[in-house]
PDB file of N, CA and C in Angstrom:
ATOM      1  N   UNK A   1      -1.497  -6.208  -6.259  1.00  0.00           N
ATOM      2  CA  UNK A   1      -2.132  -6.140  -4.960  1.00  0.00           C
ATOM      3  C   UNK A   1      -2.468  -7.558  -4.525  1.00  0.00           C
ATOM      4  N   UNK A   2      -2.599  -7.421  -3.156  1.00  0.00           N
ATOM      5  CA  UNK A   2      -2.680  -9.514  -2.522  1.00  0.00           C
ATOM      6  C   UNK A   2      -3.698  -8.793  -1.651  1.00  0.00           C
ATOM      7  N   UNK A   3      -4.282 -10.394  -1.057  1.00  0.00           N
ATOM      8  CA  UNK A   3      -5.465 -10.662   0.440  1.00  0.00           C
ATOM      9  C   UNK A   3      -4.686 -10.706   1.205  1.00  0.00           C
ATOM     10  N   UNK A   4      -5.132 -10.804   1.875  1.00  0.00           N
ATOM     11  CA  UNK A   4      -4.643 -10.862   3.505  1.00  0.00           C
ATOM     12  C   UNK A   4      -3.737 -12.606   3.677  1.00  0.00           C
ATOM     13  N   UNK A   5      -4.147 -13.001   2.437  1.00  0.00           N
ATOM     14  CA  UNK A   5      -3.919 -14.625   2.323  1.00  0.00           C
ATOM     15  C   UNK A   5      -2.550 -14.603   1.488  1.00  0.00           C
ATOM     16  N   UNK A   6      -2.538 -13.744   1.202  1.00  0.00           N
ATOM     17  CA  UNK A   6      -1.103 -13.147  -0.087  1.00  0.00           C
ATOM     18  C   UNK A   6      -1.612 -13.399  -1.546  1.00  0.00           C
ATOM     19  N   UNK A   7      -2.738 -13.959  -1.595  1.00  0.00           N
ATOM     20  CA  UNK A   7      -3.419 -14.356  -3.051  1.00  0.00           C
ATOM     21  C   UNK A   7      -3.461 -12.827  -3.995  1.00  0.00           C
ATOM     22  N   UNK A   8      -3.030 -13.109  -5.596  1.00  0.00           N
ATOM     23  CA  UNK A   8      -2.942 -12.143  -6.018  1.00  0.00           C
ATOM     24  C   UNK A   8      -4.304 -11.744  -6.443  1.00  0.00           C
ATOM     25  N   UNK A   9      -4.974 -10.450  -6.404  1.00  0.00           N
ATOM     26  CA  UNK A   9      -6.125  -9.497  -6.792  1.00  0.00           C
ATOM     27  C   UNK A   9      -5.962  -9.284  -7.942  1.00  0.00           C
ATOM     28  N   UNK A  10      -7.459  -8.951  -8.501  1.00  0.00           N
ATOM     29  CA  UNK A  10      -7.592  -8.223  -9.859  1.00  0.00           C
ATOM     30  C   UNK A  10      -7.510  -6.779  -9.985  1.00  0.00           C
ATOM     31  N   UNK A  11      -7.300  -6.038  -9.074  1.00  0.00           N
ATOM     32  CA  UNK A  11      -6.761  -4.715  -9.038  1.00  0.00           C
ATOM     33  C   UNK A  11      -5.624  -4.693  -9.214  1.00  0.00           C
ATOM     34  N   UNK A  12      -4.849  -3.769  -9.596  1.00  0.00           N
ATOM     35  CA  UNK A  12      -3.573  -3.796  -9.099  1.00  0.00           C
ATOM     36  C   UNK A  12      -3.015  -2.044  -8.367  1.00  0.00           C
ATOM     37  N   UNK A  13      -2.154  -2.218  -7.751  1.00  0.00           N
ATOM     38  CA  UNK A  13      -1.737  -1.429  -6.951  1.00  0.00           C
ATOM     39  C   UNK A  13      -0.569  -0.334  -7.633  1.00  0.00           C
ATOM     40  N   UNK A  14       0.098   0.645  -7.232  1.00  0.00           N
ATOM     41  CA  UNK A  14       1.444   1.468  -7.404  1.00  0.00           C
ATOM     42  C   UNK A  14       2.295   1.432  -6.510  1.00  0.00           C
ATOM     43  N   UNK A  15       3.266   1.351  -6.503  1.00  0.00           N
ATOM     44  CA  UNK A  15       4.307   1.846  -5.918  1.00  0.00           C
ATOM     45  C   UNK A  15       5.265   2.513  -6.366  1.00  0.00           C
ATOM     46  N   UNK A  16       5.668   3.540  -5.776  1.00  0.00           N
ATOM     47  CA  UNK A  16       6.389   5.152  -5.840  1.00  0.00           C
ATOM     48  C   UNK A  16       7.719   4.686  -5.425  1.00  0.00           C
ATOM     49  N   UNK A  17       8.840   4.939  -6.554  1.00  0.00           N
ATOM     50  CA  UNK A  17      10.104   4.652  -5.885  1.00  0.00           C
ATOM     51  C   UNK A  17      10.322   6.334  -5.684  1.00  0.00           C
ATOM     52  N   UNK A  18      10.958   6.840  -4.557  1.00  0.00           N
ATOM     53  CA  UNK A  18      12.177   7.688  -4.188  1.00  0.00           C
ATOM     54  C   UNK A  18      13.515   7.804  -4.233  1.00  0.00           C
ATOM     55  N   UNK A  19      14.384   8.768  -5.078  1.00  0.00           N
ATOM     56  CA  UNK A  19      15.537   8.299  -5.329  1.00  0.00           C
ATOM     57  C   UNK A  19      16.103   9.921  -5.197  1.00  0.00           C
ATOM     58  N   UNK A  20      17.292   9.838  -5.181  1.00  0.00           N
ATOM     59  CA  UNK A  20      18.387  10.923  -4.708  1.00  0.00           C
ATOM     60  C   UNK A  20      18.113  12.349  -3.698  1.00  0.00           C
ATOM     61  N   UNK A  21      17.750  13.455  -4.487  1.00  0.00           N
ATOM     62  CA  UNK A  21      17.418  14.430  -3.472  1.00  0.00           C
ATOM     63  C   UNK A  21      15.967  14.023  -2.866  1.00  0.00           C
ATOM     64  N   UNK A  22      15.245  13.548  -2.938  1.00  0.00           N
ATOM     65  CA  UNK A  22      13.432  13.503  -3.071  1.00  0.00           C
ATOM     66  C   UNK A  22      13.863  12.465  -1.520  1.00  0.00           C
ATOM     67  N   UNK A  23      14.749  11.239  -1.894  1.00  0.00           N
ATOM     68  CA  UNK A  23      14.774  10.546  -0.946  1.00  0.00           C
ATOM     69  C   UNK A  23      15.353  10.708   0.386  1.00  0.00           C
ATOM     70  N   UNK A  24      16.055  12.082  -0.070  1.00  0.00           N
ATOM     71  CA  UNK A  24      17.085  12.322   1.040  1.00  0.00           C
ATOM     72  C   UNK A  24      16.386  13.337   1.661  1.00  0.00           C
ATOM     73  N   UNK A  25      15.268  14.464   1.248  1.00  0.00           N
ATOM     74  CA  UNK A  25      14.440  14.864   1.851  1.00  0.00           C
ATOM     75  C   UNK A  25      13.697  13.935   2.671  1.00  0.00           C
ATOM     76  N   UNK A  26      12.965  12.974   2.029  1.00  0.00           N
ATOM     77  CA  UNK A  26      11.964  12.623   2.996  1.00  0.00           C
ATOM     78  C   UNK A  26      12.318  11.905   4.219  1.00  0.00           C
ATOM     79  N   UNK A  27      13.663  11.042   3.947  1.00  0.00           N
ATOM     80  CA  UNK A  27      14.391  10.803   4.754  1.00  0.00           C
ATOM     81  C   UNK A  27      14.793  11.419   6.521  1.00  0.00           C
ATOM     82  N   UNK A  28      14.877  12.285   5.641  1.00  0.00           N
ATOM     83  CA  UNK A  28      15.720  13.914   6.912  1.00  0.00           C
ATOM     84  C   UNK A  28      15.009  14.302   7.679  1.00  0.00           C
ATOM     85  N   UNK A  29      13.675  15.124   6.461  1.00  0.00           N
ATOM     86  CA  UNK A  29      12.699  15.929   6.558  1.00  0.00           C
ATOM     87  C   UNK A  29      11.166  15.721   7.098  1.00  0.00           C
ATOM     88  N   UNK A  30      11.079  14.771   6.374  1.00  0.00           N
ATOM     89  CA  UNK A  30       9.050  14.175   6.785  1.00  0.00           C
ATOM     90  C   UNK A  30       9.048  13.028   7.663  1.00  0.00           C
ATOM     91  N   UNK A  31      10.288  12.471   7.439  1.00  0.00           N
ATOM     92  CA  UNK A  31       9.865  11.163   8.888  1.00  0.00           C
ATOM     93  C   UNK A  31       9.710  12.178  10.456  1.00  0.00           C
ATOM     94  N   UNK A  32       8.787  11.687  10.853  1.00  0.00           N
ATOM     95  CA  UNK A  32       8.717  12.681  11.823  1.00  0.00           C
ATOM     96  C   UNK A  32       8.926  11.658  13.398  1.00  0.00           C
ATOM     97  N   UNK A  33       8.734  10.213  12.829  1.00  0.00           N
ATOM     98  CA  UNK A  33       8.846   9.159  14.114  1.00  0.00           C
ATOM     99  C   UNK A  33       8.948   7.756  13.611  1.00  0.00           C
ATOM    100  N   UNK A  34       9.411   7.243  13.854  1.00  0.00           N
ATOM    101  CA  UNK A  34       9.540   5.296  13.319  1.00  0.00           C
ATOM    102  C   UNK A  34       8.821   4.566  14.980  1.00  0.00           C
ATOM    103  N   UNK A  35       8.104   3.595  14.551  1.00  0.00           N
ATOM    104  CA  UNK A  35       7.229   3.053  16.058  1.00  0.00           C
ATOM    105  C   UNK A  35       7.604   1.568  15.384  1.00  0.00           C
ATOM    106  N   UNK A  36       8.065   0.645  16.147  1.00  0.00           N
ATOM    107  CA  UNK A  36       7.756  -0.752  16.303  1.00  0.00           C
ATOM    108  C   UNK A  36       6.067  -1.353  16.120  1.00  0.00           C
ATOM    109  N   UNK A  37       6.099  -1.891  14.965  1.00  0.00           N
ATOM    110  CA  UNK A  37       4.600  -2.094  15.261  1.00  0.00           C
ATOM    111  C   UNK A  37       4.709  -3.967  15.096  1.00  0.00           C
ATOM    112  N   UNK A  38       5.723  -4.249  15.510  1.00  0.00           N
ATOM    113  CA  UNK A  38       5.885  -6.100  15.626  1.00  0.00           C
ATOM    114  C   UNK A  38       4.490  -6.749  16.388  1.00  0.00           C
ATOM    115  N   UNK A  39       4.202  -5.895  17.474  1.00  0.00           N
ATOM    116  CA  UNK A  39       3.010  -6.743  17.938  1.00  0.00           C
ATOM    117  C   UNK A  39       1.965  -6.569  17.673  1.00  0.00           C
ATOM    118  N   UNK A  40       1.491  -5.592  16.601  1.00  0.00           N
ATOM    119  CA  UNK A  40       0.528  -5.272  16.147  1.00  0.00           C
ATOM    120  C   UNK A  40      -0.073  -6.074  14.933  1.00  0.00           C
ATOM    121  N   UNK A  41       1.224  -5.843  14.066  1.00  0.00           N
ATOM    122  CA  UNK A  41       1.806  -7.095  12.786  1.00  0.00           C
ATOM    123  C   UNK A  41       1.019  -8.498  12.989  1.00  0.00           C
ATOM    124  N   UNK A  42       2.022  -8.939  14.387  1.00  0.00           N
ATOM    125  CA  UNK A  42       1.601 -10.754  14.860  1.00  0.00           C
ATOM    126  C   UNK A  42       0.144 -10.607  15.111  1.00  0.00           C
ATOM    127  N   UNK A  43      -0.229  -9.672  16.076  1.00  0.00           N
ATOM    128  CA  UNK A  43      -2.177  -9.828  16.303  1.00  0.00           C
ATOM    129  C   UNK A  43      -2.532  -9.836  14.815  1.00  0.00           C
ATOM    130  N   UNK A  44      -2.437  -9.284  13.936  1.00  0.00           N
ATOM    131  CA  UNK A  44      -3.428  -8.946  12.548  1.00  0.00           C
ATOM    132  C   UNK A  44      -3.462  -9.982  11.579  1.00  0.00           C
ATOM    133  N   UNK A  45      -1.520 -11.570  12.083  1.00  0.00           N
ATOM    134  CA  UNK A  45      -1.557 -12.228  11.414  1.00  0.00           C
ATOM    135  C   UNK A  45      -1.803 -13.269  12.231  1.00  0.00           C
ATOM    136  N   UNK A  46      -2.415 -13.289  13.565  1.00  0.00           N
ATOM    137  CA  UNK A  46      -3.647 -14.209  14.318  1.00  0.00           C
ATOM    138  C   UNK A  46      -5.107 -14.181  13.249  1.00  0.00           C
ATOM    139  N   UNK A  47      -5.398 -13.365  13.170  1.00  0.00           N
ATOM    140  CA  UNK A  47      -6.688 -12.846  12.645  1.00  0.00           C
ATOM    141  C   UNK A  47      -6.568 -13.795  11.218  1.00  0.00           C
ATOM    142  N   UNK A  48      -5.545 -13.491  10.782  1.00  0.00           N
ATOM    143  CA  UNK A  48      -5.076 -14.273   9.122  1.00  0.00           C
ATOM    144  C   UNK A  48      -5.438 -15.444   9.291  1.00  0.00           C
ATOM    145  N   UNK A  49      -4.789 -15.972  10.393  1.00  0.00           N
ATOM    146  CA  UNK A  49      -4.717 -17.650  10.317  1.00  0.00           C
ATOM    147  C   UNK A  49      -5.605 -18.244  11.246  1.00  0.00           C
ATOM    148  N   UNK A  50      -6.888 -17.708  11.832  1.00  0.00           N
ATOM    149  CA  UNK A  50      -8.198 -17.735  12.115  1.00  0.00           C
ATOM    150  C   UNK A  50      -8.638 -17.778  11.404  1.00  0.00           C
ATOM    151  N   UNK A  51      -8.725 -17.078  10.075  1.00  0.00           N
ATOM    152  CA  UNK A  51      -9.378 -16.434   9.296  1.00  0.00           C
ATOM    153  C   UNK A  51     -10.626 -15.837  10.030  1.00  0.00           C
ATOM    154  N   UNK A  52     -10.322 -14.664  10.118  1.00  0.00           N
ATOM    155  CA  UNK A  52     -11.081 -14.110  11.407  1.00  0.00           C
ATOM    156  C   UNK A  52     -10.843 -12.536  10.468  1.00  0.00           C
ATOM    157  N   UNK A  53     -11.094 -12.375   9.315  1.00  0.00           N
ATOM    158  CA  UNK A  53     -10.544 -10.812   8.483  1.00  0.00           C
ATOM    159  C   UNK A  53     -11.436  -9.848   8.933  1.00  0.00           C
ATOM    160  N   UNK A  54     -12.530 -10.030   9.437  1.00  0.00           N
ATOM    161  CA  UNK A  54     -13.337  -8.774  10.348  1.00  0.00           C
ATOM    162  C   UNK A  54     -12.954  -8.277  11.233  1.00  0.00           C
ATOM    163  N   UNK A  55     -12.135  -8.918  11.733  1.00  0.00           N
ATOM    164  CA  UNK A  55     -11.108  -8.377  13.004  1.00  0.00           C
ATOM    165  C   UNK A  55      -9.857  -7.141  12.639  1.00  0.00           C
ATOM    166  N   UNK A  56      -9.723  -7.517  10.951  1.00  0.00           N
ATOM    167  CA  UNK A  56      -8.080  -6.800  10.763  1.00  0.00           C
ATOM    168  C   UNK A  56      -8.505  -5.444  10.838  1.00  0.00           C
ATOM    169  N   UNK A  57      -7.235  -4.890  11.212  1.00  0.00           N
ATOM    170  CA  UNK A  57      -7.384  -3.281  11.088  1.00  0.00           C
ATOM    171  C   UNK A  57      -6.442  -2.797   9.637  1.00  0.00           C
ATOM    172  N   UNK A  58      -7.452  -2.352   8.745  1.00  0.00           N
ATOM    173  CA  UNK A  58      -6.874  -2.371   7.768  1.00  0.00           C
ATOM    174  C   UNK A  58      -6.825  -0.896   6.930  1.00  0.00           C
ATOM    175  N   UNK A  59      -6.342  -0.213   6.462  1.00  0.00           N
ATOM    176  CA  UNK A  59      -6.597   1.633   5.956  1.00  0.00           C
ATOM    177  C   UNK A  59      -7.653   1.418   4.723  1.00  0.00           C
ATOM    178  N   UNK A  60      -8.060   2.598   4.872  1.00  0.00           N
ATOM    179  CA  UNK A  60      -9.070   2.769   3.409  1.00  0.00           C
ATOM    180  C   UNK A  60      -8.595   3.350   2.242  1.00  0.00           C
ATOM    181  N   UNK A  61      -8.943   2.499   1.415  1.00  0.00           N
ATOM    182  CA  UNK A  61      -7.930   2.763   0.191  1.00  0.00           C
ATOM    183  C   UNK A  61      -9.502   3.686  -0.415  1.00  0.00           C
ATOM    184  N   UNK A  62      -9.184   4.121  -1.198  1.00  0.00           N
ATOM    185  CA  UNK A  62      -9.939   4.820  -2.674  1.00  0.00           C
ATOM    186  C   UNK A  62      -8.948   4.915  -3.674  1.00  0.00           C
ATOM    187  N   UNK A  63     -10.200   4.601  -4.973  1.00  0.00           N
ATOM    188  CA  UNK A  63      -9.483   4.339  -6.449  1.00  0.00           C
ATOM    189  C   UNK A  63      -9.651   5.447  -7.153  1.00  0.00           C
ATOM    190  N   UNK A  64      -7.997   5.915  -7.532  1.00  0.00           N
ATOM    191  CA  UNK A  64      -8.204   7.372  -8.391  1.00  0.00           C
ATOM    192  C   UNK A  64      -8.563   7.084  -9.279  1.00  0.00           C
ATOM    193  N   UNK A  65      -9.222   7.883 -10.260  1.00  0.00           N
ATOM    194  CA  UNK A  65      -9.530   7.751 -11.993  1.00  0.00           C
ATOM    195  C   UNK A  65      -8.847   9.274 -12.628  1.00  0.00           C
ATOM    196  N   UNK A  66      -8.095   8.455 -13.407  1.00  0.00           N
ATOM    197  CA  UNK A  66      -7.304   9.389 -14.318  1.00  0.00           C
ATOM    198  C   UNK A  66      -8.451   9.467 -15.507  1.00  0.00           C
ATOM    199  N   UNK A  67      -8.124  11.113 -15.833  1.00  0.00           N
ATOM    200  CA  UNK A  67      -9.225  11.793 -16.779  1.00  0.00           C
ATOM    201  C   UNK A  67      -8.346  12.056 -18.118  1.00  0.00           C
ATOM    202  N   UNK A  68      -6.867  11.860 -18.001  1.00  0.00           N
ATOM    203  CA  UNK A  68      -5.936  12.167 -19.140  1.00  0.00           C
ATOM    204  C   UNK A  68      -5.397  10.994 -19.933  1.00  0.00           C
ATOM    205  N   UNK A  69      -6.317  11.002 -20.973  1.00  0.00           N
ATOM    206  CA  UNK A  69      -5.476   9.831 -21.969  1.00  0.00           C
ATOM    207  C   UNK A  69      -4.469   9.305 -22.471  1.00  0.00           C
ATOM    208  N   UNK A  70      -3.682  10.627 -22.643  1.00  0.00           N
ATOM    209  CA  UNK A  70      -2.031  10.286 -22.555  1.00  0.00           C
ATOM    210  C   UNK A  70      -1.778   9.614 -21.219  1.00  0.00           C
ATOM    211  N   UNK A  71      -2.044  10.251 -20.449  1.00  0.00           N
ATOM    212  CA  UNK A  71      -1.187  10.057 -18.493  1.00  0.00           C
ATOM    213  C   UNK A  71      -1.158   8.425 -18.955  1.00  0.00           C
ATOM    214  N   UNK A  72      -2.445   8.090 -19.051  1.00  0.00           N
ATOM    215  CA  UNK A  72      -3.116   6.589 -19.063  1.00  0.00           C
ATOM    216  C   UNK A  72      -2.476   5.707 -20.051  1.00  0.00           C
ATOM    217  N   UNK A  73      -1.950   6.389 -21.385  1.00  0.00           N
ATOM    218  CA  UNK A  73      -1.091   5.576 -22.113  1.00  0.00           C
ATOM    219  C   UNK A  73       0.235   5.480 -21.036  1.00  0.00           C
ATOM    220  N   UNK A  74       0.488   6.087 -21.076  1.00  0.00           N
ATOM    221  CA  UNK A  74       2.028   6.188 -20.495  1.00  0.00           C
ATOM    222  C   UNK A  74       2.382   5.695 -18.892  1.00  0.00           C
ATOM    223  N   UNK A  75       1.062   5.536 -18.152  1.00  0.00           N
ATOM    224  CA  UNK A  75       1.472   4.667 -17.467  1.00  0.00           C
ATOM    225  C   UNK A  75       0.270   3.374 -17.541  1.00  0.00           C
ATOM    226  N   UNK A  76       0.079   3.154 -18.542  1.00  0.00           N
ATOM    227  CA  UNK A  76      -0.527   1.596 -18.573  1.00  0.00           C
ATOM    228  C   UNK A  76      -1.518   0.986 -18.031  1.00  0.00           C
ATOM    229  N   UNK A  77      -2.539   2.259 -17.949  1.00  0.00           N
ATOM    230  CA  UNK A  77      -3.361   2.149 -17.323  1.00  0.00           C
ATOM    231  C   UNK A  77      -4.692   1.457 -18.061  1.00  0.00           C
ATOM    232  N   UNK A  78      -5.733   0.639 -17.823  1.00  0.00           N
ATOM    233  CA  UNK A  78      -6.356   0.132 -19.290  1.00  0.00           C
ATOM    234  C   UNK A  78      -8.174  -0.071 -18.138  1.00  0.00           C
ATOM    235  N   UNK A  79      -8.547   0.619 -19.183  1.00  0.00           N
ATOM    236  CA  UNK A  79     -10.475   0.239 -18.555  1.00  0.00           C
ATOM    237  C   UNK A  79     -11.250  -0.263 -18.858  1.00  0.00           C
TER     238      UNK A  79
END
């Protein structure tokens, strides 16, 4: 996971790959619209290089906690 500065965090993040049928569903199936968001992008990376980060519009994350010790071996999870 990075700042808004690209600096790397002490959290770290997931990312979910999609691959064959799964991808070709969501593909087909759940995109429901694609929007240009280029000028939205450039305003948020005004804000960056202000450093002005009270301004960004940013989503709310929450941190799951896995309760399964295996799950947690197996994906590398450490507390």
């Amino acid at each position: 996971d990075h700042d808004p500065y690209g600096n790397k965090m002490e959290r770290r993040a997931i990312q979910l790959g999609l691959k064959d049928e799964i991808l070709e569903k969501f593909g087909k199936q759940q995109i429901k619209y694609i929007m240009d968001i280029t000028d939205f992008v450039k305003e948020q990376k005004y804000y960056v290089d202000k450093k002005e980060l009270d301004k960004l519009l940013v989503p709310i994350e929450h941190v799951i906690s896995i309760e399964d010790e295996k799950l947690e071996m197996n994906i590398g999870i450490t507390k």
